[in-house]
PDB file of N, CA and C in Angstrom:
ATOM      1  N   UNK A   1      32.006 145.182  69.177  1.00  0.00           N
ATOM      2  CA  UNK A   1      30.639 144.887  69.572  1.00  0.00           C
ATOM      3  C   UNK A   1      29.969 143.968  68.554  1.00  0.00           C
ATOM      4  N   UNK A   2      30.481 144.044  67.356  1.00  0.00           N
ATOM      5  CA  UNK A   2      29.841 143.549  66.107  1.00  0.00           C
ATOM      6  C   UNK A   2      30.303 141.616  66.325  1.00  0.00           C
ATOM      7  N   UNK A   3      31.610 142.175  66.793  1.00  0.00           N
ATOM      8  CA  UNK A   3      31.536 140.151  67.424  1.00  0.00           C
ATOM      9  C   UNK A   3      31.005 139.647  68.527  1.00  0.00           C
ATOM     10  N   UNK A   4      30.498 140.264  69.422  1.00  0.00           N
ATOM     11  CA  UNK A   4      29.606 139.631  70.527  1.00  0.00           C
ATOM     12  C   UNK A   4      28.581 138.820  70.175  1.00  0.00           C
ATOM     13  N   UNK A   5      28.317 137.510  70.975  1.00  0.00           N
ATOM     14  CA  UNK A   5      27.092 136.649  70.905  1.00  0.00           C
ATOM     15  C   UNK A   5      26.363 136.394  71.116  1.00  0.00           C
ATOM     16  N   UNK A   6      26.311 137.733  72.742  1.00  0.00           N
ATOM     17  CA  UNK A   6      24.903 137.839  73.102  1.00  0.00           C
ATOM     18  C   UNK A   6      24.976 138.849  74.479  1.00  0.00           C
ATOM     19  N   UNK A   7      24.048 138.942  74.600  1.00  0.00           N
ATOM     20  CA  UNK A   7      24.320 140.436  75.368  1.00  0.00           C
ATOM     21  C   UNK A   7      25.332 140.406  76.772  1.00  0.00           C
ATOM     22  N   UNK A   8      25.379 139.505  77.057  1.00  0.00           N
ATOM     23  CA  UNK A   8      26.295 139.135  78.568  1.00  0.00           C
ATOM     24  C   UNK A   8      27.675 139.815  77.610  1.00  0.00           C
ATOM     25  N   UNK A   9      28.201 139.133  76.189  1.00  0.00           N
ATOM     26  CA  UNK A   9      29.447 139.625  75.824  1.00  0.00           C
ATOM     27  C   UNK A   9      29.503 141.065  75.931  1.00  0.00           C
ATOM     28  N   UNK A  10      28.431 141.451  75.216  1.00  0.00           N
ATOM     29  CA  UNK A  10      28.254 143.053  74.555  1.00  0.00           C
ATOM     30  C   UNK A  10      28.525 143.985  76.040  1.00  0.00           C
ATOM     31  N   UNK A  11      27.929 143.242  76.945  1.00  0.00           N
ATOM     32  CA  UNK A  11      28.347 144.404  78.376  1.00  0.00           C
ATOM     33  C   UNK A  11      29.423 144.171  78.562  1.00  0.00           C
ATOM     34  N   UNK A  12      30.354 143.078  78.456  1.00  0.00           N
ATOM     35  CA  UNK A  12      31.633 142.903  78.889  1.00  0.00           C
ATOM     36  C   UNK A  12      32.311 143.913  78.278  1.00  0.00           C
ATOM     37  N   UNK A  13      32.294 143.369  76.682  1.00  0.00           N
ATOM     38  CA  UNK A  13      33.081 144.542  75.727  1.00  0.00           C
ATOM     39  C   UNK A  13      32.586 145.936  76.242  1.00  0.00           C
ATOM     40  N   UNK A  14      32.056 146.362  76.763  1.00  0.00           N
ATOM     41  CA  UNK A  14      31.353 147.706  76.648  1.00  0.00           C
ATOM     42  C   UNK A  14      31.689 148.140  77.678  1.00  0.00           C
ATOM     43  N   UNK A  15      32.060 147.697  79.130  1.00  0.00           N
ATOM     44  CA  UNK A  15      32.916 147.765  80.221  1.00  0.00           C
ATOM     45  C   UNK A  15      34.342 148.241  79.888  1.00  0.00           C
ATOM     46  N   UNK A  16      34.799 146.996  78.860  1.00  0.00           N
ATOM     47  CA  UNK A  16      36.289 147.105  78.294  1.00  0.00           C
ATOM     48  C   UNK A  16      36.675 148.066  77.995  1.00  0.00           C
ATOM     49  N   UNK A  17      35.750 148.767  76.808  1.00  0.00           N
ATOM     50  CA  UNK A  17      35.566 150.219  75.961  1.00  0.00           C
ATOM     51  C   UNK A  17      35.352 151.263  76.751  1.00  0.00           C
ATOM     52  N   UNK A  18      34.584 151.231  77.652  1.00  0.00           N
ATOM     53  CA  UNK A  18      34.442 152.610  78.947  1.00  0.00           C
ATOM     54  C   UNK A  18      35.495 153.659  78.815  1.00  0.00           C
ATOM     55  N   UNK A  19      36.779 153.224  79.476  1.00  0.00           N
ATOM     56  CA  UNK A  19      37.951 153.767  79.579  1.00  0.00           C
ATOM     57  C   UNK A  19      38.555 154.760  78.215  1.00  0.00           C
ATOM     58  N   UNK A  20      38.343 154.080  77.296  1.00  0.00           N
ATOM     59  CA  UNK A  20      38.775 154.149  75.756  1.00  0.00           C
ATOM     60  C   UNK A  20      37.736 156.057  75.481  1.00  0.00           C
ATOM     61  N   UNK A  21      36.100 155.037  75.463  1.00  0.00           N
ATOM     62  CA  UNK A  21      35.502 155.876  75.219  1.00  0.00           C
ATOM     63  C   UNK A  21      35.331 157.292  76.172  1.00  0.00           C
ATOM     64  N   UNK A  22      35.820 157.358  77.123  1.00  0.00           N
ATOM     65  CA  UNK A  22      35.450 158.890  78.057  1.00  0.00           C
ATOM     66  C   UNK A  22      36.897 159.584  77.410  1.00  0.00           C
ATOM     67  N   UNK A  23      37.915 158.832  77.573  1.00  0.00           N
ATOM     68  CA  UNK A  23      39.277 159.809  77.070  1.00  0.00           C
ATOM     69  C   UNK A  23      39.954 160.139  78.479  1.00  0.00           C
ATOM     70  N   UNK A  24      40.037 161.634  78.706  1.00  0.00           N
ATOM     71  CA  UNK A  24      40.593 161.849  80.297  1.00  0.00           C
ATOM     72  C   UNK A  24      39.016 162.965  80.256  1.00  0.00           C
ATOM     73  N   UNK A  25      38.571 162.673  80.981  1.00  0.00           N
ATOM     74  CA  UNK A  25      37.632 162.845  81.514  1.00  0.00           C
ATOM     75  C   UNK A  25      37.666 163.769  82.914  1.00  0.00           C
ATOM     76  N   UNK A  26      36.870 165.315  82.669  1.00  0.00           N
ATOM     77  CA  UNK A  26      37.158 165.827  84.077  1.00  0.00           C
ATOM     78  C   UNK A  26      36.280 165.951  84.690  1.00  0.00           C
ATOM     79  N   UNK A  27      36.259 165.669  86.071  1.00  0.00           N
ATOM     80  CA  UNK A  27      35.087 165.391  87.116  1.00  0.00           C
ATOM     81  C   UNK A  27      34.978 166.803  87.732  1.00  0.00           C
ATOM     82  N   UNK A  28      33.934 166.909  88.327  1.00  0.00           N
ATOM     83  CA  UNK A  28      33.811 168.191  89.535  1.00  0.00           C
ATOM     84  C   UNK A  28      32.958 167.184  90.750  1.00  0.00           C
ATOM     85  N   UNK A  29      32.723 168.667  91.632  1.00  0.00           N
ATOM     86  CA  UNK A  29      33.109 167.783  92.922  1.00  0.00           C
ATOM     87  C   UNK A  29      31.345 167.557  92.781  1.00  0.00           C
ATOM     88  N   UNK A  30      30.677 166.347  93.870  1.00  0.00           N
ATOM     89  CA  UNK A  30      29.007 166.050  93.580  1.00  0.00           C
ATOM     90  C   UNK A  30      28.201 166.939  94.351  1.00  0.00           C
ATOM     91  N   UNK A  31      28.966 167.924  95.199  1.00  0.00           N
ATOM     92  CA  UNK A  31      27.932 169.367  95.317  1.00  0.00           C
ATOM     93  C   UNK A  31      28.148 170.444  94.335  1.00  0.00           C
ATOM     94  N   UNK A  32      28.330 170.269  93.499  1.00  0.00           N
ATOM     95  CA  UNK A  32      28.694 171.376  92.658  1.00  0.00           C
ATOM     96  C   UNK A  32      27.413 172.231  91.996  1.00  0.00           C
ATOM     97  N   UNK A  33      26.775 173.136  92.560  1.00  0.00           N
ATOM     98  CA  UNK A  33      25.730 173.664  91.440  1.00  0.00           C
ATOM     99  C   UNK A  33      25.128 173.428  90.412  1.00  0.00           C
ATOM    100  N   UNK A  34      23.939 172.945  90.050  1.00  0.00           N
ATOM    101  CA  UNK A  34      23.978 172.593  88.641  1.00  0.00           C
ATOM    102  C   UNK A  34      24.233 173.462  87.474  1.00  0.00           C
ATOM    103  N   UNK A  35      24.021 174.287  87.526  1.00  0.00           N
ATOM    104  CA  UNK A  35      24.273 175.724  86.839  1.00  0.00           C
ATOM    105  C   UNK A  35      25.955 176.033  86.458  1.00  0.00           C
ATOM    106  N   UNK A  36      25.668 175.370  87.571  1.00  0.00           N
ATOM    107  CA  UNK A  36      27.694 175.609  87.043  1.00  0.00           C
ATOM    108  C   UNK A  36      28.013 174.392  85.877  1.00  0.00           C
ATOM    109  N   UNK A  37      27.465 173.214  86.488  1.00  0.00           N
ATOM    110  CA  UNK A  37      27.960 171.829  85.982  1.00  0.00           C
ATOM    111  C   UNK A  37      27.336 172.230  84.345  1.00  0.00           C
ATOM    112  N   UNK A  38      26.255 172.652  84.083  1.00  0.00           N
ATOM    113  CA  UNK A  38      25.748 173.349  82.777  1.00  0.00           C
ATOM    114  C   UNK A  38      26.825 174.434  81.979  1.00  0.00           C
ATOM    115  N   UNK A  39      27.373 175.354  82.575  1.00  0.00           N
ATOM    116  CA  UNK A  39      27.939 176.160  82.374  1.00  0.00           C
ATOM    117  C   UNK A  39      29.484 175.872  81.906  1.00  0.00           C
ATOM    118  N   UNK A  40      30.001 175.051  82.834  1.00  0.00           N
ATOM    119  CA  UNK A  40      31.689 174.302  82.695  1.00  0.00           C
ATOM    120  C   UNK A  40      31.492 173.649  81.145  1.00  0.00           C
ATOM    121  N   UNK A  41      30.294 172.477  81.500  1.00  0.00           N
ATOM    122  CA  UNK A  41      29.838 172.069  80.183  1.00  0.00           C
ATOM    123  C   UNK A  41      29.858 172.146  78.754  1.00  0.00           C
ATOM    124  N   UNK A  42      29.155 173.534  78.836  1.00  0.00           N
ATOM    125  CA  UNK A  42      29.132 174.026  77.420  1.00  0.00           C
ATOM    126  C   UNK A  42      30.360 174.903  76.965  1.00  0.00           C
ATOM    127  N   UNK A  43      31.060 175.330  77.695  1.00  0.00           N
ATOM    128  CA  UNK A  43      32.060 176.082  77.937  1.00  0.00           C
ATOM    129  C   UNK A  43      33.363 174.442  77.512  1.00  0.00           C
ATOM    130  N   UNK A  44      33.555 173.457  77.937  1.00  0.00           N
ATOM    131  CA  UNK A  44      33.899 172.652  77.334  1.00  0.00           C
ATOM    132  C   UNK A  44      33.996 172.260  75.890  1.00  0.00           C
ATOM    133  N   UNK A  45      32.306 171.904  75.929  1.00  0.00           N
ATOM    134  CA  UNK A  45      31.831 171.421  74.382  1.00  0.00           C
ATOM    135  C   UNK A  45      32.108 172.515  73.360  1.00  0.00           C
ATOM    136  N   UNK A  46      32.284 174.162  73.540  1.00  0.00           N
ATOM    137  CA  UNK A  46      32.542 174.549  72.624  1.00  0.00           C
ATOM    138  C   UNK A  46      33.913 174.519  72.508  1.00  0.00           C
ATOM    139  N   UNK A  47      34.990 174.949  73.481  1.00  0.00           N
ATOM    140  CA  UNK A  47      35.965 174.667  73.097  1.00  0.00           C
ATOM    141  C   UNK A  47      36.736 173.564  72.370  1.00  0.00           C
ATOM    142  N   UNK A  48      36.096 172.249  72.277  1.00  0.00           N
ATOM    143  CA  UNK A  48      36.375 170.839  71.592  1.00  0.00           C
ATOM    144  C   UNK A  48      35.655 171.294  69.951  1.00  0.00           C
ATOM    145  N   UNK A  49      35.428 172.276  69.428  1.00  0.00           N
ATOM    146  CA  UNK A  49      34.695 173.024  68.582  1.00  0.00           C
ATOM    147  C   UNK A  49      35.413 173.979  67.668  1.00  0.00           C
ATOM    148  N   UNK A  50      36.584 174.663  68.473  1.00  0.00           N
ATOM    149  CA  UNK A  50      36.759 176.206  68.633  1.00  0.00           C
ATOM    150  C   UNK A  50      37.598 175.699  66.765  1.00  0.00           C
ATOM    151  N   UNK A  51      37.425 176.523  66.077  1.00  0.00           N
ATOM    152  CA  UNK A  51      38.614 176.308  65.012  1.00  0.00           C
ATOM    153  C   UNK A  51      40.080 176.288  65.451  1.00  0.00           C
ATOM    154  N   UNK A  52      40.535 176.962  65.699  1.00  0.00           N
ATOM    155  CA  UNK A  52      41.822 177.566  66.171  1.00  0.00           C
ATOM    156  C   UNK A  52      42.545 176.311  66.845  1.00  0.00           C
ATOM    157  N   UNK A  53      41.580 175.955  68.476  1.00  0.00           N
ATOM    158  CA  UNK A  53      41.970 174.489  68.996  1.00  0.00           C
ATOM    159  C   UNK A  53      42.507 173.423  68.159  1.00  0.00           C
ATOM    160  N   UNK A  54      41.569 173.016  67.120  1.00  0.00           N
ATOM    161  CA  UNK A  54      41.392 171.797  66.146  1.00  0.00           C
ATOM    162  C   UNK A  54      42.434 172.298  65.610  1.00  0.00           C
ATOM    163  N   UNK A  55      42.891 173.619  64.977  1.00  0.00           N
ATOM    164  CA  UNK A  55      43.804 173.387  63.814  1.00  0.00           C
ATOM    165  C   UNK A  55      44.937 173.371  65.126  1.00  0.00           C
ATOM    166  N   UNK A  56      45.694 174.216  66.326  1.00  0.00           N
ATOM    167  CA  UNK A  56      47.050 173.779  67.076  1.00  0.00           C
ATOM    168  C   UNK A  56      46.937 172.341  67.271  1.00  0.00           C
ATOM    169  N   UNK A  57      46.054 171.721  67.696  1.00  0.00           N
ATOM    170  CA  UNK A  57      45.886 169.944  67.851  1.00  0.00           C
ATOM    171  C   UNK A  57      46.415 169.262  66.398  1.00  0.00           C
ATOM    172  N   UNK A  58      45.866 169.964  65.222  1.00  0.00           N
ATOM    173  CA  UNK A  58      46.365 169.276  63.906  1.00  0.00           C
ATOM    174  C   UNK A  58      47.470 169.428  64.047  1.00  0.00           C
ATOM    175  N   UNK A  59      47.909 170.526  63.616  1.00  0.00           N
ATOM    176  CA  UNK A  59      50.019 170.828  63.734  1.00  0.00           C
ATOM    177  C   UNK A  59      50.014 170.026  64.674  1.00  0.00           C
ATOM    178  N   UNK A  60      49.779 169.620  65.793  1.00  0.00           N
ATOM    179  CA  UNK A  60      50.336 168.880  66.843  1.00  0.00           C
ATOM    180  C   UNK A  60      50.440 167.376  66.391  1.00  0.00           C
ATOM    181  N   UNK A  61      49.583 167.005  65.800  1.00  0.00           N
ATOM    182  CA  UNK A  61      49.177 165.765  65.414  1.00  0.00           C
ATOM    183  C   UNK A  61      48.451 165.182  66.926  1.00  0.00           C
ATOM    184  N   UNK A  62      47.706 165.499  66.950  1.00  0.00           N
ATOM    185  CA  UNK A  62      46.766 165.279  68.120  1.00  0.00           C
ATOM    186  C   UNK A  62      45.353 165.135  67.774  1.00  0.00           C
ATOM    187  N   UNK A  63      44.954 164.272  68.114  1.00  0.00           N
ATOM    188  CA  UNK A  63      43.182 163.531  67.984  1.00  0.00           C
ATOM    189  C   UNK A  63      42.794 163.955  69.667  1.00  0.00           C
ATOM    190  N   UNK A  64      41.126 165.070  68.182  1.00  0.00           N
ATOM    191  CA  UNK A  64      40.836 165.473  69.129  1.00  0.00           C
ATOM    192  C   UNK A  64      39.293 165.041  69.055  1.00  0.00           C
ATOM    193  N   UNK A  65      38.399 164.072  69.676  1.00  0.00           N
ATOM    194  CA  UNK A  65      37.614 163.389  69.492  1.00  0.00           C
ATOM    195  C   UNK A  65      36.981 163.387  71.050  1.00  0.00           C
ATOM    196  N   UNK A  66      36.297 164.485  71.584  1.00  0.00           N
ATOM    197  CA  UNK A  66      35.491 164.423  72.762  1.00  0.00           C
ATOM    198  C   UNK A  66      34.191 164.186  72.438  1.00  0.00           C
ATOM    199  N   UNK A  67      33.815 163.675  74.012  1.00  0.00           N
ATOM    200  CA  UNK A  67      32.244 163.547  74.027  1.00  0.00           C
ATOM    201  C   UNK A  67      31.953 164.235  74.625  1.00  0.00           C
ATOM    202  N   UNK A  68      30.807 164.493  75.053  1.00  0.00           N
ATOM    203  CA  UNK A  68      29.760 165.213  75.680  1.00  0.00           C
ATOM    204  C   UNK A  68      30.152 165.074  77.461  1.00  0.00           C
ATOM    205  N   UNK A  69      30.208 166.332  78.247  1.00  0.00           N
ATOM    206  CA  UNK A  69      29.903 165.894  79.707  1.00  0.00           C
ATOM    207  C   UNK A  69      28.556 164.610  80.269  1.00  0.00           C
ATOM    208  N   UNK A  70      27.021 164.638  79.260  1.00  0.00           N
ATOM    209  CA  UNK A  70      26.319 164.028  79.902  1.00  0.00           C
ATOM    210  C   UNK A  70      26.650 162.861  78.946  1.00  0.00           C
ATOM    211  N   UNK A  71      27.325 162.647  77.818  1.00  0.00           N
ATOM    212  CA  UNK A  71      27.672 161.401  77.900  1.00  0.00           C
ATOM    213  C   UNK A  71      28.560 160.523  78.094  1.00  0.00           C
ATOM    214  N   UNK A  72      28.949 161.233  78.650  1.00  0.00           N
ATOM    215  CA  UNK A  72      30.195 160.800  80.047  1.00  0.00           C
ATOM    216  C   UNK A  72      29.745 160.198  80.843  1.00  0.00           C
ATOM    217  N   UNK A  73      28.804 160.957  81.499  1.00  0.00           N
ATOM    218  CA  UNK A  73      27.925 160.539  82.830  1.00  0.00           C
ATOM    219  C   UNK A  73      26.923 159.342  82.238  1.00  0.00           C
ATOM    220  N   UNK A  74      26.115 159.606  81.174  1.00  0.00           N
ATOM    221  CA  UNK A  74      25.394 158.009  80.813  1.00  0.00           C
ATOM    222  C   UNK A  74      26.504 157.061  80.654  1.00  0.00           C
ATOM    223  N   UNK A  75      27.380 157.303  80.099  1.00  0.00           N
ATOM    224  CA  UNK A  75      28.119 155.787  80.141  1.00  0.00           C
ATOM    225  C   UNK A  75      28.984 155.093  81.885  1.00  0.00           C
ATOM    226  N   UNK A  76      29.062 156.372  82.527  1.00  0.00           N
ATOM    227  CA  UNK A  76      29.825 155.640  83.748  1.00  0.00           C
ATOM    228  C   UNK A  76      28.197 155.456  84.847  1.00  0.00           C
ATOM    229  N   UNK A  77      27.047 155.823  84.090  1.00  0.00           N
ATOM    230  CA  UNK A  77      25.873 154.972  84.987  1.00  0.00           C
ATOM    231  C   UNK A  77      25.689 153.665  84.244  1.00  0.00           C
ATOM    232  N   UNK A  78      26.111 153.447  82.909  1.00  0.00           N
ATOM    233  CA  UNK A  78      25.787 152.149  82.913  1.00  0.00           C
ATOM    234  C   UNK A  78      26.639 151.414  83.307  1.00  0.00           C
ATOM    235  N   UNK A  79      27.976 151.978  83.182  1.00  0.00           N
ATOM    236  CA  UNK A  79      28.856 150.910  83.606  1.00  0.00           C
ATOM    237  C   UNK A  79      28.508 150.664  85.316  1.00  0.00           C
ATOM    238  N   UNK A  80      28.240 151.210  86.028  1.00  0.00           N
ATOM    239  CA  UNK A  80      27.639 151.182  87.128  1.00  0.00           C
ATOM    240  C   UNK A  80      26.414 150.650  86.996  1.00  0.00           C
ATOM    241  N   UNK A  81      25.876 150.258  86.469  1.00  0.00           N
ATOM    242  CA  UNK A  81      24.748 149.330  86.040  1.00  0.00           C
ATOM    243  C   UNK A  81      24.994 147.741  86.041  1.00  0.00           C
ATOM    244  N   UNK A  82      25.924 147.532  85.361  1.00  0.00           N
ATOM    245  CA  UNK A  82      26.502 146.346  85.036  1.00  0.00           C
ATOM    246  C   UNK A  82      26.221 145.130  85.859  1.00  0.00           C
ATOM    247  N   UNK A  83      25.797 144.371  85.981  1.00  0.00           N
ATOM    248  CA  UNK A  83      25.663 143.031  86.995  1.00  0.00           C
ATOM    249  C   UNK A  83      26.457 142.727  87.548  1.00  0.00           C
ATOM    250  N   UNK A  84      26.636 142.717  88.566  1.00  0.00           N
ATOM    251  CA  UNK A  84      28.170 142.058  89.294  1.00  0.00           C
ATOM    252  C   UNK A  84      28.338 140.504  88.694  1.00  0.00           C
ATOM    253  N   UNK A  85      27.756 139.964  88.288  1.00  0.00           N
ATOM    254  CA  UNK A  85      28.426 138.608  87.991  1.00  0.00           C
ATOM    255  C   UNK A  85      29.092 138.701  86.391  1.00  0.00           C
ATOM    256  N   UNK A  86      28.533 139.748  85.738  1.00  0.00           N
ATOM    257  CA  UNK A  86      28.907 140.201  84.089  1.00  0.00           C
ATOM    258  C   UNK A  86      30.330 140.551  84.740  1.00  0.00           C
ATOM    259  N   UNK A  87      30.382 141.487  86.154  1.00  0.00           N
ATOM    260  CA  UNK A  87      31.471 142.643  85.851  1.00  0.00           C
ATOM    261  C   UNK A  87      32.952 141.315  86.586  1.00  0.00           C
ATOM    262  N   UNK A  88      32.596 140.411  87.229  1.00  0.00           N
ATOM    263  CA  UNK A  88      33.241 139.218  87.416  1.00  0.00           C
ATOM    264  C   UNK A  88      33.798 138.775  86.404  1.00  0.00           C
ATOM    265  N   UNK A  89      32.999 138.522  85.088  1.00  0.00           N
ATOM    266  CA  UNK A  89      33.147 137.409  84.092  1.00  0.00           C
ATOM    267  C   UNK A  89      33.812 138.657  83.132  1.00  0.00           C
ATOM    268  N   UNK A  90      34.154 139.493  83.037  1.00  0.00           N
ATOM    269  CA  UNK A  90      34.910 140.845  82.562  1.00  0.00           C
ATOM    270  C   UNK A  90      36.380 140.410  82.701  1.00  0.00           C
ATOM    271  N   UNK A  91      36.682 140.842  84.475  1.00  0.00           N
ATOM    272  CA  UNK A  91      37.757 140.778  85.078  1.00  0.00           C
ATOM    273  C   UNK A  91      38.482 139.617  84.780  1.00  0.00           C
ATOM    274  N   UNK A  92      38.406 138.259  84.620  1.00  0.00           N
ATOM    275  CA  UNK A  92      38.629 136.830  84.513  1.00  0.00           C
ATOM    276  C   UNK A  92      38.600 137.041  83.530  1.00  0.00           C
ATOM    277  N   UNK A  93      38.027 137.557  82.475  1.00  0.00           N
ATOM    278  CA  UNK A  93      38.374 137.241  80.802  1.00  0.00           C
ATOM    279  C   UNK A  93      39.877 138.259  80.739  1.00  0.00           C
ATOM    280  N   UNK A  94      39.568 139.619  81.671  1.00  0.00           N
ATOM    281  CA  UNK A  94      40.486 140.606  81.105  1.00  0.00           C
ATOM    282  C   UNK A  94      41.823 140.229  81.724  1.00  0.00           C
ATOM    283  N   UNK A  95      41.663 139.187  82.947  1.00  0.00           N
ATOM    284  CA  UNK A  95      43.372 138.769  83.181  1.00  0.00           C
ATOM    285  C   UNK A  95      44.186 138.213  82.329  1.00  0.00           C
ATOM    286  N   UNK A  96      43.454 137.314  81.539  1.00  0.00           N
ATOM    287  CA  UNK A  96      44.304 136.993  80.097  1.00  0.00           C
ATOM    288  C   UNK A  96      44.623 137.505  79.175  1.00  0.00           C
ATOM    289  N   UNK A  97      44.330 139.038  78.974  1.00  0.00           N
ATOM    290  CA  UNK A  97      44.529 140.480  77.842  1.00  0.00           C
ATOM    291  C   UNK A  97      46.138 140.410  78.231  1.00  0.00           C
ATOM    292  N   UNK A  98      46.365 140.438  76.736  1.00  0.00           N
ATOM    293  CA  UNK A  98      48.088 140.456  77.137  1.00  0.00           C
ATOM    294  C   UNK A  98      49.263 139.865  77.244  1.00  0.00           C
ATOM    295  N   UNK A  99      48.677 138.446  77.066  1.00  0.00           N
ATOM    296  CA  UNK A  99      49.492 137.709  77.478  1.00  0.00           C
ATOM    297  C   UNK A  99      50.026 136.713  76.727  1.00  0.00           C
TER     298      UNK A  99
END
């Protein structure tokens, strides 16, 4: 982000990063209770917490670096935000990744 030149880049990169930044990411279904969606939630966030987790992930050699359920959800509304002509000029930059 620190090399972008102006904000058209910074959404591109930040599109790019989306994927990176959620991890595997688990959805529920969009009738789901909110109470529940609260509940799964925190029930999540502590387990990404738990000592025990962190240290089998260490022996594992496993990075364990979650985010938040709602900032999950702010980042896939902005990426859903995005301008369609930014999310164009994304795709066309990102066909040349790689090559």
């Amino acid at each position: 982000m620190d090399e972008a030149t102006s904000p058209e880049e910074r959404q591109i990169l930040a599109l790019w990063a989306a994927p990176n930044k959620m991890g595997r990411p688990f959805f529920m279904p969009p009738d789901m209770a909110p109470d529940r969606v609260v509940l799964l939630r925190r029930a999540f966030d502590a387990a990404m917490q738990d000592p025990e987790l962190l240290a089998e992930a260490a022996r594992m050699q496993l990075a364990v670096a979650a985010i938040t359920g709602e900032q999950v959800q702010a980042l896939i509304r902005q990426v859903y935000a995005t301008p369609k002509d930014v999310v164009a000029k994304a795709a066309v930059a990102g066909a040349g990744k790689g090559r």
